[in-house]
PDB file of N, CA and C in Angstrom:
ATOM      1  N   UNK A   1     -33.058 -10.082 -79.582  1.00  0.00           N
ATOM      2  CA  UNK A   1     -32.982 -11.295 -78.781  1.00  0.00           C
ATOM      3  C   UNK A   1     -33.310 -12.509 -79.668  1.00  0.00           C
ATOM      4  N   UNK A   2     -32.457 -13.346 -79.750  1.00  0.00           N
ATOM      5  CA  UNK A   2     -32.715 -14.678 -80.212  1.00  0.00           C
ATOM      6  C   UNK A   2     -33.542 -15.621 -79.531  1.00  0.00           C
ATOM      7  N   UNK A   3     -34.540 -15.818 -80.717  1.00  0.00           N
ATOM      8  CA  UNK A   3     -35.386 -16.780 -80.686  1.00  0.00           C
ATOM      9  C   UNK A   3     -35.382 -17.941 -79.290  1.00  0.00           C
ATOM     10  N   UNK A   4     -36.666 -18.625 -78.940  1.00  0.00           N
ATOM     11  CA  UNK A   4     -35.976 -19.638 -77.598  1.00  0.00           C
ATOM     12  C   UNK A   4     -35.619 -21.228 -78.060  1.00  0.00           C
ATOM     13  N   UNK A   5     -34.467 -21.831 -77.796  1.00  0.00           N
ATOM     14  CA  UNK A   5     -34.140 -22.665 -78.019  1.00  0.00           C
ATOM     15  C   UNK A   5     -35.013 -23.596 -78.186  1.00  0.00           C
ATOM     16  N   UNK A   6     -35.457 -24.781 -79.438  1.00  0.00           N
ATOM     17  CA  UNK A   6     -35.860 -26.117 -79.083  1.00  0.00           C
ATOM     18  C   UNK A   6     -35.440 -27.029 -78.727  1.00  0.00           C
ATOM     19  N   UNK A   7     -36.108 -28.305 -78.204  1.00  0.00           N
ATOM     20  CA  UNK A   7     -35.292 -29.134 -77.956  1.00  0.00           C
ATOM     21  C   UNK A   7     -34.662 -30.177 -79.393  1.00  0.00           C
ATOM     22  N   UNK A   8     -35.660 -29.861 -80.401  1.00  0.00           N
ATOM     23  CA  UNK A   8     -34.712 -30.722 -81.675  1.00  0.00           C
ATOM     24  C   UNK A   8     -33.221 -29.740 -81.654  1.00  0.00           C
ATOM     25  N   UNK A   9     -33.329 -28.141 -81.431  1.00  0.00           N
ATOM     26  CA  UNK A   9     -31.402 -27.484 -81.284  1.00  0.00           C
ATOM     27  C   UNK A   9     -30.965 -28.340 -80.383  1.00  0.00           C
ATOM     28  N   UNK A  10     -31.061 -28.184 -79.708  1.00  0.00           N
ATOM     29  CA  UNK A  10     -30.815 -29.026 -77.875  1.00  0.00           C
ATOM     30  C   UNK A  10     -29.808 -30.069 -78.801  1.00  0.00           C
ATOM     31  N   UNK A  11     -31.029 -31.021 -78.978  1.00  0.00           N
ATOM     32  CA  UNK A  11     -30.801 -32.356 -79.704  1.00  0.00           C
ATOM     33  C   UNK A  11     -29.667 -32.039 -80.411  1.00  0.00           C
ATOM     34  N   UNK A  12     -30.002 -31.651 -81.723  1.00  0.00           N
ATOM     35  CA  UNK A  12     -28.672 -31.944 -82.853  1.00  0.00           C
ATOM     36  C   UNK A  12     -27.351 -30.870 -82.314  1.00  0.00           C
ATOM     37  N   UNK A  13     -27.238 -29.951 -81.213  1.00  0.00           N
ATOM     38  CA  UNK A  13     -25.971 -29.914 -80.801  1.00  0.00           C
ATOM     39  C   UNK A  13     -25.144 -31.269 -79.593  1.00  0.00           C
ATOM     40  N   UNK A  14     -26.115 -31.607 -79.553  1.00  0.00           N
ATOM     41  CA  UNK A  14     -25.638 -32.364 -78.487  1.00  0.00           C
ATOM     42  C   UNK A  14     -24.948 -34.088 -79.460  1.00  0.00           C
ATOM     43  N   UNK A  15     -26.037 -34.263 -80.296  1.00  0.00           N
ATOM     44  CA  UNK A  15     -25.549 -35.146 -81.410  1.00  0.00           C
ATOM     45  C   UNK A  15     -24.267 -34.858 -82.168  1.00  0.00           C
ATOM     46  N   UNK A  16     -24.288 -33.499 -82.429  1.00  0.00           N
ATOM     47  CA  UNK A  16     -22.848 -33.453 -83.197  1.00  0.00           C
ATOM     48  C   UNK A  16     -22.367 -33.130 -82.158  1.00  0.00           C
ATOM     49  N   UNK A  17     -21.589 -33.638 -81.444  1.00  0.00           N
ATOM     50  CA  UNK A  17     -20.333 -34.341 -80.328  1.00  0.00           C
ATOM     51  C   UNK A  17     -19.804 -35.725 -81.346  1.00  0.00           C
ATOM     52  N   UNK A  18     -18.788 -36.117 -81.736  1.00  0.00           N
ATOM     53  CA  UNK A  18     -18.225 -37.090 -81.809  1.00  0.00           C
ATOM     54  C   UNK A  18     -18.378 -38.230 -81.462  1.00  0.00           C
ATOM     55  N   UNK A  19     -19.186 -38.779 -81.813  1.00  0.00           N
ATOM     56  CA  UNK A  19     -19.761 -40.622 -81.628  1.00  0.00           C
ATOM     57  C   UNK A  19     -20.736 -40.249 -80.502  1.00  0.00           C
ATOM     58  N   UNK A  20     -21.300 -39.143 -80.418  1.00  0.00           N
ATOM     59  CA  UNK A  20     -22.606 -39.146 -79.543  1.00  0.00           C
ATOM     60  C   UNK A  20     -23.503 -40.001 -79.933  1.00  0.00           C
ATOM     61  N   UNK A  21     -24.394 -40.536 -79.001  1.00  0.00           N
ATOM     62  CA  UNK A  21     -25.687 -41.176 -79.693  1.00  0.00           C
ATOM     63  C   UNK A  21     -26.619 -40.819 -78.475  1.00  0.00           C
ATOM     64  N   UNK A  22     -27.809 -40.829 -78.713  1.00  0.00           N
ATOM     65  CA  UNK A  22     -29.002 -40.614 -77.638  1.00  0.00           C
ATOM     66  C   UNK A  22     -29.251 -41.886 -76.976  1.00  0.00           C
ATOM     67  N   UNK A  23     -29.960 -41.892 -76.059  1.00  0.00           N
ATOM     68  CA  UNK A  23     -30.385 -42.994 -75.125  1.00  0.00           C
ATOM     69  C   UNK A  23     -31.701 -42.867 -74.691  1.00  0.00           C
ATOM     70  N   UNK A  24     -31.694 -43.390 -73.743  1.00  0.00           N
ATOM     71  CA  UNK A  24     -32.580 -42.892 -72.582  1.00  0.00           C
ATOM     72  C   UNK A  24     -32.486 -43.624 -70.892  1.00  0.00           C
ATOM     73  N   UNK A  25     -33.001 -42.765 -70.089  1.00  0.00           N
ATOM     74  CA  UNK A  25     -32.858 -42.982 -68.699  1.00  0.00           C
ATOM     75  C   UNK A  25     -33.281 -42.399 -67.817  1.00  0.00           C
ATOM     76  N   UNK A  26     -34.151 -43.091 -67.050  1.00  0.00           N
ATOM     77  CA  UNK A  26     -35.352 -42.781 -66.020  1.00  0.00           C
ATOM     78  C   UNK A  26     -36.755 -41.628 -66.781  1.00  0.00           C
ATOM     79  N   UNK A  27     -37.068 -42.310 -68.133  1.00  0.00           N
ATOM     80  CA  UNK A  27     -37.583 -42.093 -68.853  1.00  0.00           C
ATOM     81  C   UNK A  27     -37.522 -40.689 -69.720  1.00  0.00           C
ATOM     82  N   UNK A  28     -36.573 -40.199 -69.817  1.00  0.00           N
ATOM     83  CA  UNK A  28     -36.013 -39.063 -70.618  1.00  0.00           C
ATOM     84  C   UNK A  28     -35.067 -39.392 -71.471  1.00  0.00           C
ATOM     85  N   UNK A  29     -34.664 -38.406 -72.545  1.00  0.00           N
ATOM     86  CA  UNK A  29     -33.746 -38.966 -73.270  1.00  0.00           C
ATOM     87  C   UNK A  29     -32.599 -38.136 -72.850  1.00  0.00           C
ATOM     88  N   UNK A  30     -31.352 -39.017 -72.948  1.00  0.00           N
ATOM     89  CA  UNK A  30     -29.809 -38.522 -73.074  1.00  0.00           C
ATOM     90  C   UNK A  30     -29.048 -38.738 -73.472  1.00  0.00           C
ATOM     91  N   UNK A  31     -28.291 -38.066 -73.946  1.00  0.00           N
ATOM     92  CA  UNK A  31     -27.066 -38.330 -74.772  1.00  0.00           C
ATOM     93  C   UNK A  31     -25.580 -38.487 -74.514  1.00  0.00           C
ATOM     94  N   UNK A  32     -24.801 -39.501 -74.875  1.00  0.00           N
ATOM     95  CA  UNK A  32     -23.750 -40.173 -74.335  1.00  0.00           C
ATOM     96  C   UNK A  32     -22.540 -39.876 -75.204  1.00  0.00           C
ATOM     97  N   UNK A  33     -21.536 -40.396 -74.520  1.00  0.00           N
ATOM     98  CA  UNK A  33     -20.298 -39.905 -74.983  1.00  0.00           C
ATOM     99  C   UNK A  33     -19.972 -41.403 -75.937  1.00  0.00           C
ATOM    100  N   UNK A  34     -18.696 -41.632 -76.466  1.00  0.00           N
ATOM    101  CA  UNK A  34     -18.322 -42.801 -77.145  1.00  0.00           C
ATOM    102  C   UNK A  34     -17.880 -44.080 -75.631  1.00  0.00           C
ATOM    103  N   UNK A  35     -17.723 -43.276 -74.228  1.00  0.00           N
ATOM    104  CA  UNK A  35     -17.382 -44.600 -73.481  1.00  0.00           C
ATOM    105  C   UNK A  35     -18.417 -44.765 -72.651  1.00  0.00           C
ATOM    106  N   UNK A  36     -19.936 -44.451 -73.067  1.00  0.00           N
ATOM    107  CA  UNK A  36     -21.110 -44.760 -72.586  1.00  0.00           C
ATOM    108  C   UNK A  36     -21.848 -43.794 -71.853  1.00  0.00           C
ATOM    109  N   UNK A  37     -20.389 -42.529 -70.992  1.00  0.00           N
ATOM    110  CA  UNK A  37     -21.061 -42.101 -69.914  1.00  0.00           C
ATOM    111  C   UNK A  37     -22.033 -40.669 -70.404  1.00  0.00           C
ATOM    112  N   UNK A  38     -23.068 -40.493 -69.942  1.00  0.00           N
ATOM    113  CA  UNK A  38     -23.980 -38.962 -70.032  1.00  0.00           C
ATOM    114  C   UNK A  38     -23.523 -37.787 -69.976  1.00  0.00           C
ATOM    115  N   UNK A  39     -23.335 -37.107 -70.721  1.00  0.00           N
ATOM    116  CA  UNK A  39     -23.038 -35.827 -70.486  1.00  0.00           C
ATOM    117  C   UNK A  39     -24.270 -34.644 -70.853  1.00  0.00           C
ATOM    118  N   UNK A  40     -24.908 -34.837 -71.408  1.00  0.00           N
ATOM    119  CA  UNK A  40     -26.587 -33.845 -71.756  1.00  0.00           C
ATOM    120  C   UNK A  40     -27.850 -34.859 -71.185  1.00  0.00           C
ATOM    121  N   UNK A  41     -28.922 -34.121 -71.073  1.00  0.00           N
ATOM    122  CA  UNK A  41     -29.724 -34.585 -71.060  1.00  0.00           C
ATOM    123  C   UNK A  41     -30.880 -34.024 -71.464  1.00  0.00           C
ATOM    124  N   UNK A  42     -32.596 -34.143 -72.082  1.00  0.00           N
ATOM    125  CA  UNK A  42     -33.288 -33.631 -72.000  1.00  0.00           C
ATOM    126  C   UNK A  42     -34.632 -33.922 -71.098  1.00  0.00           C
ATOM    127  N   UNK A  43     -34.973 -33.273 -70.084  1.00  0.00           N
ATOM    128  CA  UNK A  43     -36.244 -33.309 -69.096  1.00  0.00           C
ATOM    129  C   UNK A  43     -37.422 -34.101 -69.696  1.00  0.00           C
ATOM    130  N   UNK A  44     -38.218 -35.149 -69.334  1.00  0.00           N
ATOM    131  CA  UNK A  44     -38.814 -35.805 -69.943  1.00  0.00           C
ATOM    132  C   UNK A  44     -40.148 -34.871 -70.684  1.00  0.00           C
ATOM    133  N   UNK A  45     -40.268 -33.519 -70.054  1.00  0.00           N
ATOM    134  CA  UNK A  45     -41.323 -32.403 -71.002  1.00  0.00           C
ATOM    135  C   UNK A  45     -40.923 -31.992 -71.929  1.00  0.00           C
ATOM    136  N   UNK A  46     -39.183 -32.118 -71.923  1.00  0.00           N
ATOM    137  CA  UNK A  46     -38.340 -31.357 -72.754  1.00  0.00           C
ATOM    138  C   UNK A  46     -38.113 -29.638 -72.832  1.00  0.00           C
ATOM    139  N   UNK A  47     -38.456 -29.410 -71.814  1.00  0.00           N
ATOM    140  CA  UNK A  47     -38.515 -27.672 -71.746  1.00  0.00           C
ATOM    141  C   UNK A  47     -37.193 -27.283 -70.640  1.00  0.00           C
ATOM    142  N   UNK A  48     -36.245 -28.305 -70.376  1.00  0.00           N
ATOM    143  CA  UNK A  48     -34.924 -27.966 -69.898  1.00  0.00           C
ATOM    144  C   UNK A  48     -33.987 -29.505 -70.160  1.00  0.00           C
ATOM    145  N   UNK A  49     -32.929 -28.868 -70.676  1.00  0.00           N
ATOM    146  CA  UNK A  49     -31.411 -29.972 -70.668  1.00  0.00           C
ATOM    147  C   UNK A  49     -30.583 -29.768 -69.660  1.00  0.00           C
ATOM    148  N   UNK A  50     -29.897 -30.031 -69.531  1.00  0.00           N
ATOM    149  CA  UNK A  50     -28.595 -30.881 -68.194  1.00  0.00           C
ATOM    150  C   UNK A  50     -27.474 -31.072 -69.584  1.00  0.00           C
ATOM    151  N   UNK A  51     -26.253 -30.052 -68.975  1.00  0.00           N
ATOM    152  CA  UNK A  51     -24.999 -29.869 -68.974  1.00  0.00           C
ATOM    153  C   UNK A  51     -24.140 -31.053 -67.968  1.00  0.00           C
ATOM    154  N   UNK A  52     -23.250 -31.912 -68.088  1.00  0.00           N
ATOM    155  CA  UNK A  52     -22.426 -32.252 -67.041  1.00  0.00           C
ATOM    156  C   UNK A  52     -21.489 -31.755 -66.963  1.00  0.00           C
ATOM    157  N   UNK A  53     -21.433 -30.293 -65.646  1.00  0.00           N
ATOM    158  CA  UNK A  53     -20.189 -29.796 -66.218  1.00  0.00           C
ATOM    159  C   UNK A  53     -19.528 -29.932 -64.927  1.00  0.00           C
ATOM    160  N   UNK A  54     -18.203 -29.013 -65.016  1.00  0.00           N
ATOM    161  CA  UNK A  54     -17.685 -28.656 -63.438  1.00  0.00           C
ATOM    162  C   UNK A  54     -18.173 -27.668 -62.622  1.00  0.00           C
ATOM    163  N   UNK A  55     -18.031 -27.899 -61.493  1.00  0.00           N
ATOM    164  CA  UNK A  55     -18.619 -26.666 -60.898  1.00  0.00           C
ATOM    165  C   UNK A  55     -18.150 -25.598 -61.209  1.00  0.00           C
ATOM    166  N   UNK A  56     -16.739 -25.138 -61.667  1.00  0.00           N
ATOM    167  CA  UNK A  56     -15.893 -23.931 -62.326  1.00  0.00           C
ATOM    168  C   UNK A  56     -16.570 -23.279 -63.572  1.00  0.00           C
ATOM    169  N   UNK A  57     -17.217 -24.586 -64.358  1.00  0.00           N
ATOM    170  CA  UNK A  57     -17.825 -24.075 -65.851  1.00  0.00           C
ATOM    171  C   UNK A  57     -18.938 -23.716 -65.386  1.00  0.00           C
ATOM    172  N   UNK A  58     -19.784 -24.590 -64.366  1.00  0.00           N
ATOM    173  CA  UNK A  58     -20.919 -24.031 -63.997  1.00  0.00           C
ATOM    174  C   UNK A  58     -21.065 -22.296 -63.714  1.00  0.00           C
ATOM    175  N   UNK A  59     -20.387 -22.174 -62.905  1.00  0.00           N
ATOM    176  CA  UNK A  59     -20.469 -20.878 -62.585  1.00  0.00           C
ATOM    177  C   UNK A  59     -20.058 -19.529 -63.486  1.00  0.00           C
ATOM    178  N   UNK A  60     -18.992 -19.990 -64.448  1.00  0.00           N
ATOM    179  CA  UNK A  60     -19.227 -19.641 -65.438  1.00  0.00           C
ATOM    180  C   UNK A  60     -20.193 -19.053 -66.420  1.00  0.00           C
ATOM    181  N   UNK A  61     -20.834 -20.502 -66.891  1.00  0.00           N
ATOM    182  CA  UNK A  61     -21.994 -19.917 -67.741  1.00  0.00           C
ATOM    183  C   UNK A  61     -23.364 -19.273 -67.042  1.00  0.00           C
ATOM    184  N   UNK A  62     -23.548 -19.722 -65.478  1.00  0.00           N
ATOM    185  CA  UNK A  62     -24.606 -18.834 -64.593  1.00  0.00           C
ATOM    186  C   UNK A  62     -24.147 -17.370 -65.083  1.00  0.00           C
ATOM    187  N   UNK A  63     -22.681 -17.078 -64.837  1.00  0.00           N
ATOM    188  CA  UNK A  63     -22.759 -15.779 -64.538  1.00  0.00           C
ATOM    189  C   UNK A  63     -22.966 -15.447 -65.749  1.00  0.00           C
ATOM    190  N   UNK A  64     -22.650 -16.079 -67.113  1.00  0.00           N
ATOM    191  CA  UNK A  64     -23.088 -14.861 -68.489  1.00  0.00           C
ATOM    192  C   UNK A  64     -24.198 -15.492 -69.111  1.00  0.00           C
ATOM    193  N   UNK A  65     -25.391 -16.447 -68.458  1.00  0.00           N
ATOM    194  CA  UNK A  65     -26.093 -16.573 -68.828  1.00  0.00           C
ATOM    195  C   UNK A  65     -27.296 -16.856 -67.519  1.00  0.00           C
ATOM    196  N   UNK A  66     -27.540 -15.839 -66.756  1.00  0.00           N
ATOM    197  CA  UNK A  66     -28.248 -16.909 -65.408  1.00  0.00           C
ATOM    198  C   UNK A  66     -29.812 -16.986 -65.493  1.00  0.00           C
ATOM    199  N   UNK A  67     -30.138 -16.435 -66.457  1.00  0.00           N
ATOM    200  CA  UNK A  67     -31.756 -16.606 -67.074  1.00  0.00           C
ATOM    201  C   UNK A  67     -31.756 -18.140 -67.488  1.00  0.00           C
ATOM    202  N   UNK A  68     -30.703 -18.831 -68.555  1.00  0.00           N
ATOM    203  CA  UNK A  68     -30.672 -19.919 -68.599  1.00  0.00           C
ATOM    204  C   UNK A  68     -30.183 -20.817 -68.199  1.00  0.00           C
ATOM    205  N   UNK A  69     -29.070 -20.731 -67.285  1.00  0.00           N
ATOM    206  CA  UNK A  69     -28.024 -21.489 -66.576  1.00  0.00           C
ATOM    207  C   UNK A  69     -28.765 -21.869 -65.403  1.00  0.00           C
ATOM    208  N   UNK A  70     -29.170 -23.186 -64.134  1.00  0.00           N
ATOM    209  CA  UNK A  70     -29.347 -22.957 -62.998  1.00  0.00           C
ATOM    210  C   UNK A  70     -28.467 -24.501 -62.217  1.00  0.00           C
ATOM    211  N   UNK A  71     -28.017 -24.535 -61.354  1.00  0.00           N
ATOM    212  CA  UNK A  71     -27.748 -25.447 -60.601  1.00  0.00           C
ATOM    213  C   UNK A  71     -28.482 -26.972 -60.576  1.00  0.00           C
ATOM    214  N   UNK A  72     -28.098 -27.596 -61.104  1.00  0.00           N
ATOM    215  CA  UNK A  72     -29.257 -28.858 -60.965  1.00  0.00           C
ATOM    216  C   UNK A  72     -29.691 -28.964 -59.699  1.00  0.00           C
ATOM    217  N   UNK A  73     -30.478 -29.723 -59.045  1.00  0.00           N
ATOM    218  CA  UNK A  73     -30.736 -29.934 -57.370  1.00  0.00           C
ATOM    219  C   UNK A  73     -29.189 -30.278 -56.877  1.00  0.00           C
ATOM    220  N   UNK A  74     -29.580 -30.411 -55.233  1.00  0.00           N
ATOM    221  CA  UNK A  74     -28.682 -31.064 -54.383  1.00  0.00           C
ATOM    222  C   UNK A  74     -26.997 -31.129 -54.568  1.00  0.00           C
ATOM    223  N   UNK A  75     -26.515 -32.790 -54.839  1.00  0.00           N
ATOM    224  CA  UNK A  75     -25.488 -33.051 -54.865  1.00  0.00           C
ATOM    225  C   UNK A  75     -25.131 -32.831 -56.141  1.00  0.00           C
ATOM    226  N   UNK A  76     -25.998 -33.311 -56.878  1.00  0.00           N
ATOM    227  CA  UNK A  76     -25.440 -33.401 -58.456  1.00  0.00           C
ATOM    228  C   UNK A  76     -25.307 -31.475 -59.074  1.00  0.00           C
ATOM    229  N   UNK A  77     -26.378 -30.945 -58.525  1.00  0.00           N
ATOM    230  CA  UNK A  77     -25.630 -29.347 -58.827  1.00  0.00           C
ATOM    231  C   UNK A  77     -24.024 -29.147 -58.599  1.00  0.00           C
ATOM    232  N   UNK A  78     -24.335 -29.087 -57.451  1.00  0.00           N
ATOM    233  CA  UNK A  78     -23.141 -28.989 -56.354  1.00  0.00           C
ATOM    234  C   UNK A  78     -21.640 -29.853 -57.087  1.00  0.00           C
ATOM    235  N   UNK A  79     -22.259 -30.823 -57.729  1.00  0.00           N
ATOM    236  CA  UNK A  79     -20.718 -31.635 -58.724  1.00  0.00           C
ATOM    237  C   UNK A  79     -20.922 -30.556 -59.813  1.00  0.00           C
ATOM    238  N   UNK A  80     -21.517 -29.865 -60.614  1.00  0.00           N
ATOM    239  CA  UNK A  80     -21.509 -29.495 -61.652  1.00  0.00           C
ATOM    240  C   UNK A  80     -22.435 -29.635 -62.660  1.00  0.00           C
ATOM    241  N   UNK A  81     -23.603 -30.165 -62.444  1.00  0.00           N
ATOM    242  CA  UNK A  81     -24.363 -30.594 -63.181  1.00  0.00           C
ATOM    243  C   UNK A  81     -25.566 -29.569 -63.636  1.00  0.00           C
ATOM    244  N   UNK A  82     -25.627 -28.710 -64.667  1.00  0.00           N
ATOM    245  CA  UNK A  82     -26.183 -27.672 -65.190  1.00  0.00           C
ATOM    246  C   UNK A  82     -27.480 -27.853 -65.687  1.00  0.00           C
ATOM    247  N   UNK A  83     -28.274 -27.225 -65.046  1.00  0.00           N
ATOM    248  CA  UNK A  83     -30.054 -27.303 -65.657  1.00  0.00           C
ATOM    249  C   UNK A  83     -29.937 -26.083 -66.807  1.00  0.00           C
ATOM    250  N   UNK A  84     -30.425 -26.431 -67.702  1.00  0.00           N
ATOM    251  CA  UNK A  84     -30.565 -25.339 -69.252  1.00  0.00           C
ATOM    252  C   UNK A  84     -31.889 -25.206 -69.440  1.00  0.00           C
ATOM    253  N   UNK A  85     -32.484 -23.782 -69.238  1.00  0.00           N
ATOM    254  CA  UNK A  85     -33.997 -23.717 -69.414  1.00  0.00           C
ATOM    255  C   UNK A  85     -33.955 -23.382 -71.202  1.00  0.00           C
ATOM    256  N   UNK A  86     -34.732 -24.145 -71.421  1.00  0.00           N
ATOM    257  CA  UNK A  86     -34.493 -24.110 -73.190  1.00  0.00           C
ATOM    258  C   UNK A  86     -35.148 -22.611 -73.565  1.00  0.00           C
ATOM    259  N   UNK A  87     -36.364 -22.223 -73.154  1.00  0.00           N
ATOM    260  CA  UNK A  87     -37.104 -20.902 -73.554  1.00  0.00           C
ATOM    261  C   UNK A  87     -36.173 -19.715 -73.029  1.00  0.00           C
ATOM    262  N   UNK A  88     -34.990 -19.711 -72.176  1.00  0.00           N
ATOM    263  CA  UNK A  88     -34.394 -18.717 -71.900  1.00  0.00           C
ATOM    264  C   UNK A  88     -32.728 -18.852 -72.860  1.00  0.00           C
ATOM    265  N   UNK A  89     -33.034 -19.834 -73.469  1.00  0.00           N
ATOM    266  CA  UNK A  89     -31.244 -20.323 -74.031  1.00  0.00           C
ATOM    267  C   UNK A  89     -30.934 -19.707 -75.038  1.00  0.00           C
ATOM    268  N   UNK A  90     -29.701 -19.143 -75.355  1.00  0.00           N
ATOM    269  CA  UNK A  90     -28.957 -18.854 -76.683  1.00  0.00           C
ATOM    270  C   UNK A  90     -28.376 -20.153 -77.619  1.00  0.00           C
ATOM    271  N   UNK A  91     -28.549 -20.420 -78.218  1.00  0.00           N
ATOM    272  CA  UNK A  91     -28.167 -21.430 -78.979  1.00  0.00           C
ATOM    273  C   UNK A  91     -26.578 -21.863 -78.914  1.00  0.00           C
ATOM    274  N   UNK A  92     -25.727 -20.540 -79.107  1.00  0.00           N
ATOM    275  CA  UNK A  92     -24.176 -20.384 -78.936  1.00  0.00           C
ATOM    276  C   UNK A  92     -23.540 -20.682 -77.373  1.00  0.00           C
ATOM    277  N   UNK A  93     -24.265 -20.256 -76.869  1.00  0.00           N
ATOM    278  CA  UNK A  93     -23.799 -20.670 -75.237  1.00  0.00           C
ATOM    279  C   UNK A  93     -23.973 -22.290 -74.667  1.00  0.00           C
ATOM    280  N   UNK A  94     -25.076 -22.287 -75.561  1.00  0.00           N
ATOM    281  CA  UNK A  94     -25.810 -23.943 -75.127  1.00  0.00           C
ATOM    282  C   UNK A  94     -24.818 -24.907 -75.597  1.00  0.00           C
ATOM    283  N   UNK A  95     -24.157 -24.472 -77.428  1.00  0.00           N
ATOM    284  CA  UNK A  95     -23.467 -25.512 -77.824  1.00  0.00           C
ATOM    285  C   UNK A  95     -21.974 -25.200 -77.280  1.00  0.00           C
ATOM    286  N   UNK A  96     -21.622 -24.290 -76.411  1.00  0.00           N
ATOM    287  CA  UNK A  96     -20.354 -23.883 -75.236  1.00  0.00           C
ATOM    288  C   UNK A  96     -20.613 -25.253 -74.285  1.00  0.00           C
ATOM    289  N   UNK A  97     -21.613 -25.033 -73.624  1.00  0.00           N
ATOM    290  CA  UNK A  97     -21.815 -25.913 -72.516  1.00  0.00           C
ATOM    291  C   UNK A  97     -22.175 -27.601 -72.227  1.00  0.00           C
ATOM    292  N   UNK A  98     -22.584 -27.566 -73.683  1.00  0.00           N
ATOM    293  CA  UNK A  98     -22.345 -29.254 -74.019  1.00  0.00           C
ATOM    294  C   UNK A  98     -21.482 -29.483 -74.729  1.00  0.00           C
ATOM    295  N   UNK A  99     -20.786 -28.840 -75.452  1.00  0.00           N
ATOM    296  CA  UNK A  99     -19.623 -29.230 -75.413  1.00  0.00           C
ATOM    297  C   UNK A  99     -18.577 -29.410 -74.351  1.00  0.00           C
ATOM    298  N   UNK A 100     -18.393 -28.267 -73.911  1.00  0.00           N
ATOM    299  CA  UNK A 100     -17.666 -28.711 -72.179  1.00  0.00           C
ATOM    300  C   UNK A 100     -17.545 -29.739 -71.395  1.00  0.00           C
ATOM    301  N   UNK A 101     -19.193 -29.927 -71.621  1.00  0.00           N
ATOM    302  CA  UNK A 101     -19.770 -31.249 -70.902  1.00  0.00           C
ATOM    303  C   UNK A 101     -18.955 -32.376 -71.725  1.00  0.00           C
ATOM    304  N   UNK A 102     -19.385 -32.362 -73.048  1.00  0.00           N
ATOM    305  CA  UNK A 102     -18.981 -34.337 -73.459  1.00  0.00           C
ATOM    306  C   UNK A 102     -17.413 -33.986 -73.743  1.00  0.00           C
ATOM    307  N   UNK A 103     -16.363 -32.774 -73.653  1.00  0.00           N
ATOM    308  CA  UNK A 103     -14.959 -32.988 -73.631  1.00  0.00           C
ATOM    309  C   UNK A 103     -14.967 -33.633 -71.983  1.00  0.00           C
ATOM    310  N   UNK A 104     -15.311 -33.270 -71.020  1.00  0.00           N
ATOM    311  CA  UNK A 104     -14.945 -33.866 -69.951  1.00  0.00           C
ATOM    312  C   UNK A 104     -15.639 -35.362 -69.525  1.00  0.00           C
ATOM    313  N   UNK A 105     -16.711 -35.584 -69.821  1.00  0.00           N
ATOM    314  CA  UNK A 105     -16.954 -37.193 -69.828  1.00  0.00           C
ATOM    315  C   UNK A 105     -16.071 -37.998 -70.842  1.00  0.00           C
ATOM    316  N   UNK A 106     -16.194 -37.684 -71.981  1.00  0.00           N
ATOM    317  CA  UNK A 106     -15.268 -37.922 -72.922  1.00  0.00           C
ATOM    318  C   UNK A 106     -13.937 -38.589 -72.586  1.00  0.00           C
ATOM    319  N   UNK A 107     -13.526 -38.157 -71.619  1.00  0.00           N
ATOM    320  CA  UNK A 107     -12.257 -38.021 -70.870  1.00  0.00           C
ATOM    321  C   UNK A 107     -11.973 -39.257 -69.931  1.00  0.00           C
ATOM    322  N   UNK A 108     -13.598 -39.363 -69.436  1.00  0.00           N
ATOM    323  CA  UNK A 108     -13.546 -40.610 -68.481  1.00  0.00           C
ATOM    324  C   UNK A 108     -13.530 -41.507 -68.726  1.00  0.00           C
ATOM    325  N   UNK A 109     -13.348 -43.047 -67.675  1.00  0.00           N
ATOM    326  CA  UNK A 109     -13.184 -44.113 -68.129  1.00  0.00           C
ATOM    327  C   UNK A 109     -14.434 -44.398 -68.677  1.00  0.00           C
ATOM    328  N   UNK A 110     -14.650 -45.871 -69.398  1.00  0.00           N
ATOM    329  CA  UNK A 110     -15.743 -46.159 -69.950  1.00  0.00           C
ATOM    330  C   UNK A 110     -16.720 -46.549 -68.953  1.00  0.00           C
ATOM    331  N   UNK A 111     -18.260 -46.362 -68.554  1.00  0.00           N
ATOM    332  CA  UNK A 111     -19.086 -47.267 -68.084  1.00  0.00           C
ATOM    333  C   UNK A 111     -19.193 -48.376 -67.921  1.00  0.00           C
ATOM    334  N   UNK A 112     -19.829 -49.475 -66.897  1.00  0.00           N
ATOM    335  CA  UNK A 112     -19.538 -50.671 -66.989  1.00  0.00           C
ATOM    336  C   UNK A 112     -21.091 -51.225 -67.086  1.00  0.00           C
TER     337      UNK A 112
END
């Protein structure tokens, strides 16, 4: 079993995305696509990240990963939005699922 993810892995997969840069918001840090919008995030303890995915990918990576995969709360689960428990994560799946994530923000229009 591989080691449990940190959040500096977290970090530098989510950085190497293509004109990613980090931020922050509602006092955590996250990381953005080139037209502003979020696609990762890390929990302000840092002991779980946020995927923005679809609900299709979501369910996805639950099913081959559901130790680390969970539904974010509420609505924003329910859109797709993936909680990543870092101490349960594979490194290879993680950089699957943010990637997923910033090809489909990526995609969107820019923020205003």
């Amino acid at each position: 079993m591989a080691p449990p993810m940190t959040p500096a892995q977290f970090r530098r997969i989510a950085l190497g995305m293509a004109d990613a840069i980090e931020a922050s918001h509602m006092s955590h840090p996250d990381f953005r696509a080139a037209n502003g919008r979020i696609f990762a995030t890390l929990n302000e303890d840092q002991t779980r990240g946020m995927a923005a995915l679809t609900p299709e990918q979501q369910a996805d990576v639950i099913a081959r990963a559901p130790e680390a995969f969970v539904p974010a709360a509420g609505a924003w689960g329910r859109g797709g939005s993936t909680m990543i428990v870092l101490k349960n994560a594979d490194q290879e799946i993680v950089g699957e699922a943010v990637t997923m994530a910033w090809q489909r923000i990526s995609e969107l229009p820019a923020s205003k």
